[in-house]
Protein backbone atom coordinates (compact mmCIF):
# COMPACT_ATOMS: atom_id res chain seq x y z
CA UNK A 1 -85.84 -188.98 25.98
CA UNK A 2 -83.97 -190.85 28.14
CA UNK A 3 -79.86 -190.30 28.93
CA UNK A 4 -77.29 -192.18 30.33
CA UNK A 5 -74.00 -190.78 31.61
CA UNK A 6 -72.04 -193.96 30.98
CA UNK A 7 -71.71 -193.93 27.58
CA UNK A 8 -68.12 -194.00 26.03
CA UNK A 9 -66.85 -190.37 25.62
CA UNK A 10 -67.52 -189.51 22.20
CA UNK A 11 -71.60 -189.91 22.73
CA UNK A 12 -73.83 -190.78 25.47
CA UNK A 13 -77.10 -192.45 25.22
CA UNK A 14 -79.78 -190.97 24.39
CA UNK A 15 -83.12 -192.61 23.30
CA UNK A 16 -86.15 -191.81 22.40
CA UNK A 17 -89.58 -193.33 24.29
CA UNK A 18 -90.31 -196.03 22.99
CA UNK A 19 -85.97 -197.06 23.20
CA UNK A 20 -84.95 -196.62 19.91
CA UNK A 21 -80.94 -195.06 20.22
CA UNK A 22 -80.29 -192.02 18.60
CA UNK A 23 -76.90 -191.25 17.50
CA UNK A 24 -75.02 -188.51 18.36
CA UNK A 25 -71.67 -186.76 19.21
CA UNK A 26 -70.07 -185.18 22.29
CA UNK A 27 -67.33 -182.39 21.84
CA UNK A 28 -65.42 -180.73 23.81
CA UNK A 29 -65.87 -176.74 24.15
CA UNK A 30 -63.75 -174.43 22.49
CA UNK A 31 -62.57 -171.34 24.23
CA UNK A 32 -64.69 -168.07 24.15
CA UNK A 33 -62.34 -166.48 22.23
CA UNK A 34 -62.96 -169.10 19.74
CA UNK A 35 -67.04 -169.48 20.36
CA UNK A 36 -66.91 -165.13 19.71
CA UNK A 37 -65.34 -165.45 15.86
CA UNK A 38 -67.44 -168.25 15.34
CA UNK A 39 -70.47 -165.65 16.49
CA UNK A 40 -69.61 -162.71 14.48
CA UNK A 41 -68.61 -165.02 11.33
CA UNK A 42 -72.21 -166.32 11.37
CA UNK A 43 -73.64 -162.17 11.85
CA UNK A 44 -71.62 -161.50 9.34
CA UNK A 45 -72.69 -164.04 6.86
CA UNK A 46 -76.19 -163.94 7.55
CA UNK A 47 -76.83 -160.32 6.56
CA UNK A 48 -80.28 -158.61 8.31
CA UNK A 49 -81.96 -162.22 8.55
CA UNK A 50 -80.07 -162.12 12.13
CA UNK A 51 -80.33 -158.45 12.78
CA UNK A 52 -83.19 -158.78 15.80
CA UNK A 53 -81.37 -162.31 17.37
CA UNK A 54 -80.46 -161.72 21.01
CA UNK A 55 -77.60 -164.15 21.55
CA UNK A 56 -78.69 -166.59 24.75
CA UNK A 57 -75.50 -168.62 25.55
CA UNK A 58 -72.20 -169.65 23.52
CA UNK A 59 -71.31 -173.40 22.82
CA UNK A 60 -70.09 -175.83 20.65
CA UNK A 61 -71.07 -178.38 22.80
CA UNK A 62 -74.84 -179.51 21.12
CA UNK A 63 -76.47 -178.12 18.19
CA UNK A 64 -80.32 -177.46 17.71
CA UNK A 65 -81.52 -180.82 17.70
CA UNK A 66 -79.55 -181.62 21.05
CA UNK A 67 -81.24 -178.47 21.95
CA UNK A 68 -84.66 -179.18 21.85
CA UNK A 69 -84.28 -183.48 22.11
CA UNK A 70 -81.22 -183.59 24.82
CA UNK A 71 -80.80 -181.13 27.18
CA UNK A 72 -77.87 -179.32 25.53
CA UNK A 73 -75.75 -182.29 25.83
CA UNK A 74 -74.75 -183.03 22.10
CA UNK A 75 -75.02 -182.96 18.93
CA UNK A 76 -77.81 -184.91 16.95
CA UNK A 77 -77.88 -185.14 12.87
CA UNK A 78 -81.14 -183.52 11.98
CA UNK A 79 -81.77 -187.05 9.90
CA UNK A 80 -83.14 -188.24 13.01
CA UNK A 81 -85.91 -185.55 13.72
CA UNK A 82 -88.40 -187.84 11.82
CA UNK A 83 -88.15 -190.63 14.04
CA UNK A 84 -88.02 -188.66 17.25
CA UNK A 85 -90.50 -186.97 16.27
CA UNK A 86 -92.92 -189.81 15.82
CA UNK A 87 -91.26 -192.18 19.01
CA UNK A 88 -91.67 -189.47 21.21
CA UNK A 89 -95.34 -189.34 20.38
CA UNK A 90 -95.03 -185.43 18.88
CA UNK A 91 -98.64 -184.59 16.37
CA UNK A 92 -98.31 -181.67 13.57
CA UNK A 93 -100.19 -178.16 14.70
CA UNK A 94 -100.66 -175.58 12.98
CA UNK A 95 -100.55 -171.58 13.29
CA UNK A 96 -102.69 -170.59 15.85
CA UNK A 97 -103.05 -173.26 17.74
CA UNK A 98 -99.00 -173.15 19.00
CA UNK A 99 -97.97 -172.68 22.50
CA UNK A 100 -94.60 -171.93 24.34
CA UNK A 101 -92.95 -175.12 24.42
CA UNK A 102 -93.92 -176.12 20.96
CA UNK A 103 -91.05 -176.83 18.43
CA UNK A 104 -90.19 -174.89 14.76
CA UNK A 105 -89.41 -177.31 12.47
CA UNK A 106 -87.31 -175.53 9.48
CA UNK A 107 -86.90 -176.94 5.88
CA UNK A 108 -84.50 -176.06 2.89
CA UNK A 109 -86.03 -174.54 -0.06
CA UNK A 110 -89.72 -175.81 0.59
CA UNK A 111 -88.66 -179.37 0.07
CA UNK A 112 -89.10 -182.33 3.46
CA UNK A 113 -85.08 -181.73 4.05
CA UNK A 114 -84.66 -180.65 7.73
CA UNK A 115 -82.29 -178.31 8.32
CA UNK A 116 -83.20 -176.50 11.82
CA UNK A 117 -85.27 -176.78 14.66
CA UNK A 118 -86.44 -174.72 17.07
CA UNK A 119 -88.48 -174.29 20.35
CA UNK A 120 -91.23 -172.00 20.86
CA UNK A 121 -90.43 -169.18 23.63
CA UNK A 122 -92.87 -166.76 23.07
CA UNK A 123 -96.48 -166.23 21.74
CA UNK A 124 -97.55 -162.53 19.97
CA UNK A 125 -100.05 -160.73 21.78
CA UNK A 126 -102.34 -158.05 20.22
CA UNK A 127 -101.90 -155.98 18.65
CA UNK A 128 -98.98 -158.17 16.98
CA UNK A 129 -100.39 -161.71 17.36
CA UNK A 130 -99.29 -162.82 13.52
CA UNK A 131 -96.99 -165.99 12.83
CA UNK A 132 -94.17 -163.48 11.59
CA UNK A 133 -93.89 -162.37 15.50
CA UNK A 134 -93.28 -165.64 16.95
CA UNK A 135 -90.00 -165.93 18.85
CA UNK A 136 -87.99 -168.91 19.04
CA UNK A 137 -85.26 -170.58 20.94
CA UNK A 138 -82.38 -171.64 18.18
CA UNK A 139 -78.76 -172.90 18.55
CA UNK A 140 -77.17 -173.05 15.02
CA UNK A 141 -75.00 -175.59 14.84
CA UNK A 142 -71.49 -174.98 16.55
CA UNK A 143 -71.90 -171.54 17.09
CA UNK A 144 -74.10 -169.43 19.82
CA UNK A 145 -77.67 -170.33 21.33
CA UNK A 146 -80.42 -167.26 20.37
CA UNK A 147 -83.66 -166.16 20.92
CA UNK A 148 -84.72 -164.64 17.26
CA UNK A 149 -88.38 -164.03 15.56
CA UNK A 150 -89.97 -166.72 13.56
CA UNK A 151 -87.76 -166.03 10.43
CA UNK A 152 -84.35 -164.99 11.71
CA UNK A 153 -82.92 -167.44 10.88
CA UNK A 154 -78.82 -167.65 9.52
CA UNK A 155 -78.67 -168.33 5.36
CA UNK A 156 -78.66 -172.14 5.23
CA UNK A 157 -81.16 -172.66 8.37
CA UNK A 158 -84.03 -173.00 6.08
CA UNK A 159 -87.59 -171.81 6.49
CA UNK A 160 -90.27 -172.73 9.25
CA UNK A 161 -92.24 -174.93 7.62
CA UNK A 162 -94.01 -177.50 10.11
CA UNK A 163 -95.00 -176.97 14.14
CA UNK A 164 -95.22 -179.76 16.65
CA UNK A 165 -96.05 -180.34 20.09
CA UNK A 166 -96.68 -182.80 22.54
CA UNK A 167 -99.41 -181.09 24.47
CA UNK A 168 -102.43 -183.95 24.78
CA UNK A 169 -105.21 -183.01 21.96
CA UNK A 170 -107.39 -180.61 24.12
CA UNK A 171 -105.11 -179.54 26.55
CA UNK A 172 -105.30 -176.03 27.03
């Protein structure tokens, strides 16, 4: 990724590596006050799927894909994952062979619609090294920033359904 300061004030540039733009929005933050309601609104709503989320950090100021693809600078439609994915030279892995650093990749209702993704922050060890105990690195969309197993996600994030990396193929 590559990003430029000079951009107008409603996005900067961001690109991926081989220079293809990717859109995206800048917005201002919203006061903690606001950034707090937002956070227990989203609890709330979500029922136990967020019950074992730690909450990281509070912004409106990126969502998950800005996240993971620019440095918590902004927000990026998820419609763009497929093309950063494959311009930024990411392959598919699968469960075990995932690493910290890796990214989630969340789907709605087992179709190819993106809806979330995440980054990889810690691995299971034994006795609990199973999928289910993966924890991840989320920020749902203008709310807070969380570190949350595998599936705690909010309703609406969708379900991890692909993992990719850009570790070289036998590196580690």
């Amino acid at each position: 990724m590559i990003i430029a300061a000079n951009a107008p004030l409603h996005s900067i540039k961001v690109q991926t590596r081989a220079g293809s733009d990717i859109q995206n929005e800048l917005h201002n933050e919203l006061p903690v006050a606001d950034l707090r309601a937002r956070e227990n609104d989203m609890r709330r709503n979500s029922g136990s799927n967020m019950s074992a989320a730690v909450l990281h950090r509070l912004s409106n100021m990126y969502n998950c894909m800005g996240l993971a693809f620019a440095a918590r600078r902004v927000h990026i439609d998820c419609g763009s994952l497929s093309k950063i994915l494959v311009e930024d030279r990411y392959r598919k892995v699968t469960y075990p062979d995932i690493f910290v650093g890796d990214l989630v990749v969340y789907t709605l209702g087992g179709s190819t619609v993106f809806a979330h993704v995440g980054i990889v922050v810690e691995m299971p060890k034994p006795p609990f090294n199973n999928e289910a105990a993966i924890i991840v690195l989320s920020k749902f969309g203008f709310g807070g920033e969380y570190c949350h197993p595998l599936r705690g996600v909010p309703l609406g994030a969708g379900t991890p359904s692909e993992y990719w990396t850009q570790r070289e193929v036998g590196y580690i």
